[in-house]
C-alpha atoms as a PDB file:
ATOM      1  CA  UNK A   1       0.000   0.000   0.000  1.00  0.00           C
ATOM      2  CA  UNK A   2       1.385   3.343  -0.834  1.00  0.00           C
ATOM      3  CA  UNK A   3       0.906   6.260   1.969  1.00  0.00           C
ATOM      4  CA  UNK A   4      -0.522   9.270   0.639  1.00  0.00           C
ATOM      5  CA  UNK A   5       0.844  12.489   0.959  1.00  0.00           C
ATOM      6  CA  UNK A   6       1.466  14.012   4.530  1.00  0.00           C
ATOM      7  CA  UNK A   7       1.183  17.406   3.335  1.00  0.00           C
ATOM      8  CA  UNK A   8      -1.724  19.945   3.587  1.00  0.00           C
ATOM      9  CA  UNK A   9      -4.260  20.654   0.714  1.00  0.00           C
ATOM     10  CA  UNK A  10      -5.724  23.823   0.033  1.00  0.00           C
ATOM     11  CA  UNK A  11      -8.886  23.583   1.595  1.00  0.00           C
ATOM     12  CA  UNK A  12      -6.589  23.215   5.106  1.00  0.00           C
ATOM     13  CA  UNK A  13      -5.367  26.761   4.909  1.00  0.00           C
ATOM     14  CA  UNK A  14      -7.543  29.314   6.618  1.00  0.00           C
ATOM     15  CA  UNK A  15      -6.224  33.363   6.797  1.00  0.00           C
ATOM     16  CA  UNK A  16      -4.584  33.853  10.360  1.00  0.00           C
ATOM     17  CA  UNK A  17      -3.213  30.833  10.294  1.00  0.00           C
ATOM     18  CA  UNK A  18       0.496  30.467  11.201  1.00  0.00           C
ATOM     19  CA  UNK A  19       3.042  27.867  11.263  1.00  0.00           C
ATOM     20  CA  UNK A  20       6.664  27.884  12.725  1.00  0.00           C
ATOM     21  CA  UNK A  21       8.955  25.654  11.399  1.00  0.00           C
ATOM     22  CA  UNK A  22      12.035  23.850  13.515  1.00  0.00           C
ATOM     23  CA  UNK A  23      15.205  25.784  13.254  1.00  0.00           C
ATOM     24  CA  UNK A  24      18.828  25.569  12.043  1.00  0.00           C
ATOM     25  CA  UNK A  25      21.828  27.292  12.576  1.00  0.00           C
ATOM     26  CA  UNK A  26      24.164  28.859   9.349  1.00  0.00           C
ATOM     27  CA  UNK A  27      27.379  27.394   9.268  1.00  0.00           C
ATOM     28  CA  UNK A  28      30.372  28.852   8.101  1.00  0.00           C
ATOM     29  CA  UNK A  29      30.626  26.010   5.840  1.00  0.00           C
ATOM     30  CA  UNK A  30      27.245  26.442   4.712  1.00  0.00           C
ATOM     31  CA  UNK A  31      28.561  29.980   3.649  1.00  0.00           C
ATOM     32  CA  UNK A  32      31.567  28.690   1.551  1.00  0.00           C
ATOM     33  CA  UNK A  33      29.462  25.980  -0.015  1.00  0.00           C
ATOM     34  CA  UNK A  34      27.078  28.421  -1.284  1.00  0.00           C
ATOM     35  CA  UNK A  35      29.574  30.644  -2.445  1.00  0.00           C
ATOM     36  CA  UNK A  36      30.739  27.828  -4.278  1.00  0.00           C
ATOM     37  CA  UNK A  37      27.613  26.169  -5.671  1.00  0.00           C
ATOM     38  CA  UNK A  38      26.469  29.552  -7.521  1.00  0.00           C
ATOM     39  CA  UNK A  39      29.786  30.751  -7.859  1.00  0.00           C
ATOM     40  CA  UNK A  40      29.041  34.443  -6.093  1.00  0.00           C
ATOM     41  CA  UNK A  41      32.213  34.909  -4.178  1.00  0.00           C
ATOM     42  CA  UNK A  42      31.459  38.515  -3.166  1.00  0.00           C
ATOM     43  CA  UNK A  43      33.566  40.043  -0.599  1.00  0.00           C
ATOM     44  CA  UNK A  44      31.167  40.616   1.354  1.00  0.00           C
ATOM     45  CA  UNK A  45      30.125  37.092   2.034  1.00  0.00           C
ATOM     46  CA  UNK A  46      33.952  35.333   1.484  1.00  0.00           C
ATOM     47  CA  UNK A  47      36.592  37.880   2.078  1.00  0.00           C
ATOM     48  CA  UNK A  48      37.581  38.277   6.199  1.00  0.00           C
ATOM     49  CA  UNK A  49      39.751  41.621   5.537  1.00  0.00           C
ATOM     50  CA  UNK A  50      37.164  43.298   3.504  1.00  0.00           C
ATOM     51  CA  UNK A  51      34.669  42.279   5.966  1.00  0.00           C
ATOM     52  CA  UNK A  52      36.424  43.691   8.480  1.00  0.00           C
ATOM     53  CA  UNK A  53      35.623  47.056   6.937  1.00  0.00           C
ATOM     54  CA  UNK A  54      31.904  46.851   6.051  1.00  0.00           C
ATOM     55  CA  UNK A  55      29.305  47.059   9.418  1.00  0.00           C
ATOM     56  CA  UNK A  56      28.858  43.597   9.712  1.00  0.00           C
ATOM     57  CA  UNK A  57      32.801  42.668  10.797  1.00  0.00           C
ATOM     58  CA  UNK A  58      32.506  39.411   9.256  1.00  0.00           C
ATOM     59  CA  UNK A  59      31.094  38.151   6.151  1.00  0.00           C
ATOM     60  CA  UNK A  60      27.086  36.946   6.234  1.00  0.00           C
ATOM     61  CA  UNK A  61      25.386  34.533   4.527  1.00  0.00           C
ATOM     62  CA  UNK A  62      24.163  35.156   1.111  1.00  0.00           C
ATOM     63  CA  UNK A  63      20.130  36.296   1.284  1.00  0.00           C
ATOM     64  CA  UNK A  64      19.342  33.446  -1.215  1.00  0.00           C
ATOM     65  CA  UNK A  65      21.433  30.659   1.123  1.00  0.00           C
ATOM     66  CA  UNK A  66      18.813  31.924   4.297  1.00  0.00           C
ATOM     67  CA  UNK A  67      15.475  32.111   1.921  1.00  0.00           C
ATOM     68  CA  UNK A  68      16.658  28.237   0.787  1.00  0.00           C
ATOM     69  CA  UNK A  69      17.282  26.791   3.942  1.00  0.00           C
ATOM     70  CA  UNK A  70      14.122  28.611   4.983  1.00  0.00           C
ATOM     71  CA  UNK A  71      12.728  26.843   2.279  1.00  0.00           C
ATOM     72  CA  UNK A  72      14.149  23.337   3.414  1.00  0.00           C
ATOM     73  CA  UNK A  73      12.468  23.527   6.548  1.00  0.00           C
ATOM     74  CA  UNK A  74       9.588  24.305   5.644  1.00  0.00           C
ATOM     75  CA  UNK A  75       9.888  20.946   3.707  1.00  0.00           C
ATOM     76  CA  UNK A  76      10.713  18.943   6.600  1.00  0.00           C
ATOM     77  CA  UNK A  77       7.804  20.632   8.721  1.00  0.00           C
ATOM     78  CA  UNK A  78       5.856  18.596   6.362  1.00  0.00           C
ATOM     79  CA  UNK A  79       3.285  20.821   5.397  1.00  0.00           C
ATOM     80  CA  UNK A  80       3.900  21.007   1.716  1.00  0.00           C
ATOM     81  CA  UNK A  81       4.826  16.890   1.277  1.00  0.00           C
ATOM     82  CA  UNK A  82       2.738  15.987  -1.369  1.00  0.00           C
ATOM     83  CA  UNK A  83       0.274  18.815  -2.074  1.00  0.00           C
ATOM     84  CA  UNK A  84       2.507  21.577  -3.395  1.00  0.00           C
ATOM     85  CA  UNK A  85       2.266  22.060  -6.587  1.00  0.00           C
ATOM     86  CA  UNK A  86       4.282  25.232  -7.739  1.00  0.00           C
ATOM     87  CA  UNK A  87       5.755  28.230  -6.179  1.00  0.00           C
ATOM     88  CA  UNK A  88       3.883  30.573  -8.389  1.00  0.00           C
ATOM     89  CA  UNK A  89       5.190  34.396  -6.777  1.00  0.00           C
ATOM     90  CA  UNK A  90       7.709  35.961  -4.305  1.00  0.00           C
ATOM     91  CA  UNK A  91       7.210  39.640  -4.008  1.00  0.00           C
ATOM     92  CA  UNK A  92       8.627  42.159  -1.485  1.00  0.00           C
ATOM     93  CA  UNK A  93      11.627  39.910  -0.838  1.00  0.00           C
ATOM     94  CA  UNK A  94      13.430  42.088   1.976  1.00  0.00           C
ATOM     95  CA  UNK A  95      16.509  41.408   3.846  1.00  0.00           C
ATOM     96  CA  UNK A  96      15.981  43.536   7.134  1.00  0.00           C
ATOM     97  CA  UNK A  97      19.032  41.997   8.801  1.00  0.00           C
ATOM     98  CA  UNK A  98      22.147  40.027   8.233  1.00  0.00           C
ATOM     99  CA  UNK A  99      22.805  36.362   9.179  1.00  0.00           C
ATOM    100  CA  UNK A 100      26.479  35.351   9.768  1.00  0.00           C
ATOM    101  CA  UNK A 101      27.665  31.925  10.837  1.00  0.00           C
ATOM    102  CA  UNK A 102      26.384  30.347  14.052  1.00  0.00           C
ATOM    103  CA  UNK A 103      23.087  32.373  13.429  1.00  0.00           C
ATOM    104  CA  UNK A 104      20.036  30.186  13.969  1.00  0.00           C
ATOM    105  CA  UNK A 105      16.874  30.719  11.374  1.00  0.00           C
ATOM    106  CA  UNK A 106      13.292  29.209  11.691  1.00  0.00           C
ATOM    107  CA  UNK A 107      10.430  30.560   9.300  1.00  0.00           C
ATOM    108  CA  UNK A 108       7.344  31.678  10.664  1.00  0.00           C
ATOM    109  CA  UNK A 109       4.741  31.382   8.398  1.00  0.00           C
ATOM    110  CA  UNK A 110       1.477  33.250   8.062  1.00  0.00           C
ATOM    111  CA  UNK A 111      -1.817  32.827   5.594  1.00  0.00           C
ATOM    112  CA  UNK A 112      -2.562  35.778   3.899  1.00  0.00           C
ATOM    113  CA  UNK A 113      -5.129  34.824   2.110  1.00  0.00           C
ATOM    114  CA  UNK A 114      -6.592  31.507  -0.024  1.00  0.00           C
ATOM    115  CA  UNK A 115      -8.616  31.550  -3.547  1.00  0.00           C
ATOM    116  CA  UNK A 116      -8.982  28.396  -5.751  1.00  0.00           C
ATOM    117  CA  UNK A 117      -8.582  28.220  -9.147  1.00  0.00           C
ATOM    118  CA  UNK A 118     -10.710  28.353 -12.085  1.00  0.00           C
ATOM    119  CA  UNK A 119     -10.388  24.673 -12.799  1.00  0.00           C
ATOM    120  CA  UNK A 120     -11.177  23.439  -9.067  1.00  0.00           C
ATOM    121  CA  UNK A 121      -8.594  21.111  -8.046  1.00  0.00           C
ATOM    122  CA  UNK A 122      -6.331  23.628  -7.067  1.00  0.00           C
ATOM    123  CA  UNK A 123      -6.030  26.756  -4.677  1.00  0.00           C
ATOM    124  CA  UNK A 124      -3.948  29.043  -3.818  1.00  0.00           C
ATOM    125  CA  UNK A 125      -2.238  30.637  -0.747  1.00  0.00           C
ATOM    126  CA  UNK A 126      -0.552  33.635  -0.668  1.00  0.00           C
ATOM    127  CA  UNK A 127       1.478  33.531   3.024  1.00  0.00           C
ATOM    128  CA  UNK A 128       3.689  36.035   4.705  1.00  0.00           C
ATOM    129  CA  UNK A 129       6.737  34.203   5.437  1.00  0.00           C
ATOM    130  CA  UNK A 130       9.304  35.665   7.721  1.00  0.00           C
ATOM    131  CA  UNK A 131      12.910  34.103   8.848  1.00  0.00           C
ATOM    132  CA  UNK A 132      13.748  34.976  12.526  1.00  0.00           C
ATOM    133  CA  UNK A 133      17.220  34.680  13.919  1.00  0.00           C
ATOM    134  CA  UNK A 134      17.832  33.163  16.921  1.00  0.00           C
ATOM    135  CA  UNK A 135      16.705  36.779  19.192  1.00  0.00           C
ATOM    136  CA  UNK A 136      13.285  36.897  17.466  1.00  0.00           C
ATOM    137  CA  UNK A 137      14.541  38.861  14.736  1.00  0.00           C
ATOM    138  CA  UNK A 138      12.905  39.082  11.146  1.00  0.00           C
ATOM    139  CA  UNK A 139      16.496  38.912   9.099  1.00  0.00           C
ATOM    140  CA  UNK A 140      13.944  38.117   5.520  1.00  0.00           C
ATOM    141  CA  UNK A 141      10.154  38.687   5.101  1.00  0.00           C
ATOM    142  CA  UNK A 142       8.714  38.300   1.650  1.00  0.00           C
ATOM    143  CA  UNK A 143       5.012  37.985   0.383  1.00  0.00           C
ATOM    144  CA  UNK A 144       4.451  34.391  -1.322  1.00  0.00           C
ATOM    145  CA  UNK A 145       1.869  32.699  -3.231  1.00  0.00           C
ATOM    146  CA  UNK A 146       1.715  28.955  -3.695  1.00  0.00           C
ATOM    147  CA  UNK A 147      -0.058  26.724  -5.348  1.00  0.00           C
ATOM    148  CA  UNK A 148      -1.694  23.720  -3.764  1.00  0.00           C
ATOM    149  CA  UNK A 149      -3.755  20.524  -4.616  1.00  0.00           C
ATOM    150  CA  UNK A 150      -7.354  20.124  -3.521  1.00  0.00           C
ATOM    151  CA  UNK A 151      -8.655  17.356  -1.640  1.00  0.00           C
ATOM    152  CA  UNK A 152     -11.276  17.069  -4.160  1.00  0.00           C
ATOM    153  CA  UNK A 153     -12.134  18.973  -8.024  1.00  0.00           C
ATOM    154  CA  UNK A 154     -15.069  21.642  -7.314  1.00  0.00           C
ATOM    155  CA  UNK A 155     -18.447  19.800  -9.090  1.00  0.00           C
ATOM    156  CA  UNK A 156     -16.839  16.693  -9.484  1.00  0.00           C
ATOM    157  CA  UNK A 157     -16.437  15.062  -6.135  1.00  0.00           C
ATOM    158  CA  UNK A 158     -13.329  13.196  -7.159  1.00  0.00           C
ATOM    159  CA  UNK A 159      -9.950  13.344  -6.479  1.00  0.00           C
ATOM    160  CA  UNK A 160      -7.723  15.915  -7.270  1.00  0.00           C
ATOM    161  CA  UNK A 161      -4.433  14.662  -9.337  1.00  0.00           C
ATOM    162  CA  UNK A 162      -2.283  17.434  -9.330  1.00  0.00           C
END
């Protein structure tokens, strides 16, 4: 028997609601590995001496590095396994703070608001989703809309495939 999907469907999200996802602290490594995965070796997130200069005294984590790990746990939390089916917008990406290594990120999540689609067997949810540092701290917000499978197709009463 396979086991169906874990995640939530679009008829799950209600506005208000808000979710807060397990946290993870930014490596130094995590840093470097970035740096070398997209190849953006800017001072500013590589370079020690130039850091040394700029107000953060140490090099921070690249904004896209936080927004993906953010991302990652909001995989784990579960919520999207299985439902998601596209990131469809991210608008008003700000980054309000730094995050350097040792920093420790969760996502706090809120529903906007919901609206299906045309076809029925999909909604979706447009969230606030901020990243706090370990102090409380928003370091990120942005304004998202995703797109997520119905439990069932409006007028049909059968499943929804995707």
């Amino acid at each position: 028997m396979t086991a169906g999907p874990r995640g939530m469907y679009f008829e799950d999200f209600e506005p208000g609601m808000q979710f807060e996802t397990q946290s993870r602290t930014i490596t130094q490594t995590d840093i470097v590995n970035f740096a070398c995965l997209t190849g953006d070796f800017n001072a500013v997130h590589t370079d020690w001496e130039y850091c040394k200069n700029t107000p953060f005294g140490e090099p921070i984590a690249h904004g896209m590095l936080v927004a993906g790990v953010a991302a990652g746990l909001l995989y784990a939390s579960g919520m999207n396994d299985g439902t998601l089916v596209a990131l469809l917008e991210v608008k008003s990406w700000k980054m309000l703070a730094p995050v350097k290594h040792g920093d420790t990120i969760r996502n706090v999540t809120t529903v906007k608001e919901t609206r299906p689609t045309s076809k029925g067997d999909r909604g979706v949810v447009r969230f606030l989703r901020q990243i706090r540092n370990q102090h409380g701290e928003t370091v990120q917000e942005m304004d998202v809309a995703v797109m997520y499978r119905c439990r069932k197709s409006a007028g049909t009463g059968g499943n929804a495939n995707g």
